[in-house]
Protein backbone atom coordinates (compact mmCIF):
# COMPACT_ATOMS: atom_id res chain seq x y z
CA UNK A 1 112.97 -25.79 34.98
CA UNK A 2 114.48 -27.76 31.80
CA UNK A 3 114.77 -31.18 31.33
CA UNK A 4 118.24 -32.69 32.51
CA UNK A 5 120.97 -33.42 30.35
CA UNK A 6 120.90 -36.16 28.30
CA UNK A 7 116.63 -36.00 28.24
CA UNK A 8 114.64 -35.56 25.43
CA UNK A 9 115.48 -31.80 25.01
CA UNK A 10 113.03 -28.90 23.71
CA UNK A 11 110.25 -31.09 23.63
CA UNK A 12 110.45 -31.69 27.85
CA UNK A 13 110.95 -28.05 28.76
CA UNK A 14 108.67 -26.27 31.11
CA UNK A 15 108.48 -23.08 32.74
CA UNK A 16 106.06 -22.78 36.03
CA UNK A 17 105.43 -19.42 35.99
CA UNK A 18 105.81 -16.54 33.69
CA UNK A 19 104.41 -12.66 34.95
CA UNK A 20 104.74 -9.45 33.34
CA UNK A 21 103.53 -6.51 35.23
CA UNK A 22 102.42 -3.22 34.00
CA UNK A 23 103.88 -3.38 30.70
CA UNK A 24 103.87 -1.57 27.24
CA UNK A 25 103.79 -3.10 23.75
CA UNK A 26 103.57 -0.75 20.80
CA UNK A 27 102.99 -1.81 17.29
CA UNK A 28 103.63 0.75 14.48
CA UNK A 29 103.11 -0.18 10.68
CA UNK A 30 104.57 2.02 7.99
CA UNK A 31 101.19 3.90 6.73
CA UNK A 32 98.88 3.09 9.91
CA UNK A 33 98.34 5.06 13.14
CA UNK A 34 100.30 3.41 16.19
CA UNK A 35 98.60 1.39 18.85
CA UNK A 36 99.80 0.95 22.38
CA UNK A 37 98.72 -1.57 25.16
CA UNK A 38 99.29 0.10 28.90
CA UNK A 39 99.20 -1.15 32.06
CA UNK A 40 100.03 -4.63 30.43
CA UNK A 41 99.67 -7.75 32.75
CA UNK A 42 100.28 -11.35 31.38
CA UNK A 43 100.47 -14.49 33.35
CA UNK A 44 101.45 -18.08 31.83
CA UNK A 45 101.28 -20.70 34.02
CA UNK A 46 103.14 -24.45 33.92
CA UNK A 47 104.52 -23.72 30.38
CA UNK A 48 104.79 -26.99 28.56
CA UNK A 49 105.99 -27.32 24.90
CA UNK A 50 103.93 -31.10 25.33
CA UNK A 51 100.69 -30.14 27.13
CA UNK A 52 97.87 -27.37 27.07
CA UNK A 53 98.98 -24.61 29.77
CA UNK A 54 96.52 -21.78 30.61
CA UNK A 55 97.12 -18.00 30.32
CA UNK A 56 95.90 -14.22 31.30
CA UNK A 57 96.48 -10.69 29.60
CA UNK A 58 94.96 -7.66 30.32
CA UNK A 59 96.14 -4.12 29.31
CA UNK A 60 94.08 -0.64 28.81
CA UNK A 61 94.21 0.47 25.10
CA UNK A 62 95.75 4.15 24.65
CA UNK A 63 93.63 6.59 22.96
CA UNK A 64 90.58 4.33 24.89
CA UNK A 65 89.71 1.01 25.58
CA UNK A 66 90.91 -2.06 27.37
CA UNK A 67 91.28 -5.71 26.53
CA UNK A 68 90.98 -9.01 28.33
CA UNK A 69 92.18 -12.51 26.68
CA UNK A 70 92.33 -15.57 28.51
CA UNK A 71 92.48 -19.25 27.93
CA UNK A 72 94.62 -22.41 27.38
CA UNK A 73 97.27 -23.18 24.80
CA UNK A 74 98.60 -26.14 23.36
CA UNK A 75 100.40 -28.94 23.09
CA UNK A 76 102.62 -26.97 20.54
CA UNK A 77 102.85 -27.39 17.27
CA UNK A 78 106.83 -27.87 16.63
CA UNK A 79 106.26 -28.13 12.40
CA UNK A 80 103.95 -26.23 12.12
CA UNK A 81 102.65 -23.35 15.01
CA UNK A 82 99.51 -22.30 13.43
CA UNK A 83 98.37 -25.75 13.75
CA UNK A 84 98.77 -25.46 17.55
CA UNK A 85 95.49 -26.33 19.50
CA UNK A 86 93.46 -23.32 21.51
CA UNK A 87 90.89 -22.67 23.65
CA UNK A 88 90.63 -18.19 24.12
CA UNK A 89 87.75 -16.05 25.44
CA UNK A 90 88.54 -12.25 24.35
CA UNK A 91 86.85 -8.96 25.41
CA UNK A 92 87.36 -5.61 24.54
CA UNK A 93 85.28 -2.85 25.97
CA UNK A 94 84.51 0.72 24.81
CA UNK A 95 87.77 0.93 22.40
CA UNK A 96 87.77 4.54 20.88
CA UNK A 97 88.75 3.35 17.19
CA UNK A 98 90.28 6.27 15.96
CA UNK A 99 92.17 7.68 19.02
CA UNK A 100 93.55 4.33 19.91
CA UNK A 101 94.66 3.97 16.44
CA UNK A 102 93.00 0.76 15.16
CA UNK A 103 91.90 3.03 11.62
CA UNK A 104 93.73 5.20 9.13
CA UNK A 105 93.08 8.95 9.59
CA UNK A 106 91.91 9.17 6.36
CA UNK A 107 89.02 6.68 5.99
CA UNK A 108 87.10 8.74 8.63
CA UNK A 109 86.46 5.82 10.07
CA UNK A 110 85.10 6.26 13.75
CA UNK A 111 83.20 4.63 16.53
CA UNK A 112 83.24 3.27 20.04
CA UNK A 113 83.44 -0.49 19.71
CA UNK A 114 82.54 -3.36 22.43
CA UNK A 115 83.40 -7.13 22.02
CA UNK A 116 82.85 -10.35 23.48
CA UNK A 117 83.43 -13.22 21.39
CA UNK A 118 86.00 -16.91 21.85
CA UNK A 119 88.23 -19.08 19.57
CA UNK A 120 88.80 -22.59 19.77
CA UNK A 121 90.99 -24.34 17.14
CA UNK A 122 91.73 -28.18 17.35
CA UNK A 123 94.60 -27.13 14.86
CA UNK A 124 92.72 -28.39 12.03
CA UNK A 125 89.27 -26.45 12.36
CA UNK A 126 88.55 -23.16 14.00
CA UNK A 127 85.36 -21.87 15.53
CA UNK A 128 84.85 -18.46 16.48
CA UNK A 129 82.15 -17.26 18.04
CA UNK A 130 80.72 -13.42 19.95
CA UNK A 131 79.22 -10.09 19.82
CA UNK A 132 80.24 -6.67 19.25
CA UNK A 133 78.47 -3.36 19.29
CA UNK A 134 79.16 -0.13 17.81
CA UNK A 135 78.55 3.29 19.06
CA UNK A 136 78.81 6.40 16.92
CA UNK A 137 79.90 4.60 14.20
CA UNK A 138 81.34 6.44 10.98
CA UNK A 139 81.88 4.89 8.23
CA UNK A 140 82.56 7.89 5.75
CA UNK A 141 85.11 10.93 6.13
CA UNK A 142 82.55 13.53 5.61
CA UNK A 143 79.54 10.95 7.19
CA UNK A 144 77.96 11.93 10.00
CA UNK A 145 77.93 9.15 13.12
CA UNK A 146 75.35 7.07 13.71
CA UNK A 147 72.37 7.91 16.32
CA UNK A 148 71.84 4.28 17.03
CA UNK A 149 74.12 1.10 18.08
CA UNK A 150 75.37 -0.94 15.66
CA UNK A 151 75.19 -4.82 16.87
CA UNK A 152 76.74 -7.82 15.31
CA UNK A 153 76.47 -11.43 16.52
CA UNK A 154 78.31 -13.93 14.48
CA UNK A 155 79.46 -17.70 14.40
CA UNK A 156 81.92 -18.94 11.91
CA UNK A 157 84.48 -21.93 11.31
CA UNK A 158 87.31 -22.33 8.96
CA UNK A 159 88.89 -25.40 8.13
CA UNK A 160 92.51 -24.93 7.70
CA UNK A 161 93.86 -27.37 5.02
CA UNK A 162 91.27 -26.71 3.09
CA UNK A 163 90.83 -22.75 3.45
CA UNK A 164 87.37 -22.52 3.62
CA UNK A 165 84.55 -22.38 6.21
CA UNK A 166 81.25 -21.32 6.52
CA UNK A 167 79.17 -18.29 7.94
CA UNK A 168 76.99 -20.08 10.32
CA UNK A 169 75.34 -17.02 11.81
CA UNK A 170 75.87 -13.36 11.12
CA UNK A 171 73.09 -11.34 12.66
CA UNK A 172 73.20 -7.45 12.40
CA UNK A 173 71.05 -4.78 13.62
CA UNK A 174 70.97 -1.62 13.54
CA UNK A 175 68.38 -0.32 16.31
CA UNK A 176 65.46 -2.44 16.64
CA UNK A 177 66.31 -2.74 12.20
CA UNK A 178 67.38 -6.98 11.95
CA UNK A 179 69.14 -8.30 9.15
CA UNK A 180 71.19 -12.18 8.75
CA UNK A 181 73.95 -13.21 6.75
CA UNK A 182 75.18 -16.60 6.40
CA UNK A 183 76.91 -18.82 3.59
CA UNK A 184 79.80 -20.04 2.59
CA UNK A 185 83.62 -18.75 2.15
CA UNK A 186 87.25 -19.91 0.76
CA UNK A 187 90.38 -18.49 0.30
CA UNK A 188 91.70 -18.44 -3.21
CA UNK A 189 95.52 -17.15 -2.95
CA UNK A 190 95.59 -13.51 -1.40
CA UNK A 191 91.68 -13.16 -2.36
CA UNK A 192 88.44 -14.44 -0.09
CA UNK A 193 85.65 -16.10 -2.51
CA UNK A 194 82.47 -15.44 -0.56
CA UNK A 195 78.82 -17.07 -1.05
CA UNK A 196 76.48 -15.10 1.41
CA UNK A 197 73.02 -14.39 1.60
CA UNK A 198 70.99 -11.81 2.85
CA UNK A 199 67.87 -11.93 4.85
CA UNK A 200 66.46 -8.50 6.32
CA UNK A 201 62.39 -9.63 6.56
CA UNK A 202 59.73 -6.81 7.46
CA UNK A 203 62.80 -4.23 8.04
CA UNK A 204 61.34 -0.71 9.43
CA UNK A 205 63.56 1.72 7.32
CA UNK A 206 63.21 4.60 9.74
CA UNK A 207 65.74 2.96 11.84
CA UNK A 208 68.15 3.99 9.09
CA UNK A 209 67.96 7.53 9.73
């Protein structure tokens, strides 16, 4: 339903209920592989351009993989949309990287990749927060994969106006091998100014190999 003539306009619309139901999206980029969501279901519930509304997608990932994201949205942001308050848990599970298209052919970039990680912006300062683990992860055309997992556990905000945030936690291992990054970051034009450092104490090597 809208808001009746003579209201307030835009700014009163809402929409109850909006469903799509084993749907496709395909996104193709000149130079990159093409990546297709099947089986795409999405649910948006009492659609308000003046209040938070919740929603639900889920879709399988061709080539291998599916995705859930869910969460609440708003109020919107009429000057400026990616200033527009969130709240979004996402999780991806055993996407294929290569198959499903998410790497160029020719990096040889490979792996089986698992995530579980949220976002919540105020519209001035985002958080992000999860894990992710790779399997048989190639990182070189002519590399061979890697016998053991590949974990990453991370927490990070960025502050919008000013561009800049900070690597709270950034914890990687590689078997039972540990390592932690954390530091600072900002965005200078189209380049990303990084101050990290690196702290891998009493790492057993032969994890490595």
């Amino acid at each position: 339903e809208s808001a009746p003539p003579g209201g307030a306009g835009v700014t009163e619309l809402t929409v109850k209920l909006v469903k799509i139901t084993n749907g496709r999206v395909s996104l193709h980029l000149p130079g990159d592989p093409q990546q297709t969501l099947e089986k795409l279901n999405l649910e948006v519930k009492d659609f308000s351009v003046g209040a938070a509304f919740p929603f639900t997608l889920s879709a399988n990932i061709r080539g291998g993989g599916d995705v859930t994201l869910s969460g609440k949205v708003g109020p919107l942001n009429a000057a400026d949309a990616s200033a527009t308050p969130f709240d979004a848990a996402l999780k991806v599970g055993a996407l294929e990287l290569a198959k499903a298209g998410f790497v160029r052919p020719a990096t040889g970039f490979d792996g089986v990749l698992s995530l579980d990680g949220s976002a919540t912006s105020t519209g001035a300062n985002l958080v992000v927060k999860g894990t992710a683990e790779a399997q048989r992860l190639k990182l070189a055309k002519n590399g061979k994969p890697a016998t053991k997992p590949v974990g990453l556990s991370v927490s990070v905000n960025y502050q919008m106006k000013t561009r800049s945030g900070a690597l709270q936690r950034g914890d990687v291992s590689i078997g039972n091998a540990k390592a932690r990054i954390a530091g600072n970051y900002r965005a200078e034009g189209s380049d990303i100014l990084v101050n990290w450092k690196l702290a891998a104490p009493n790492m057993p090597i032969d994890e490595f190999f």
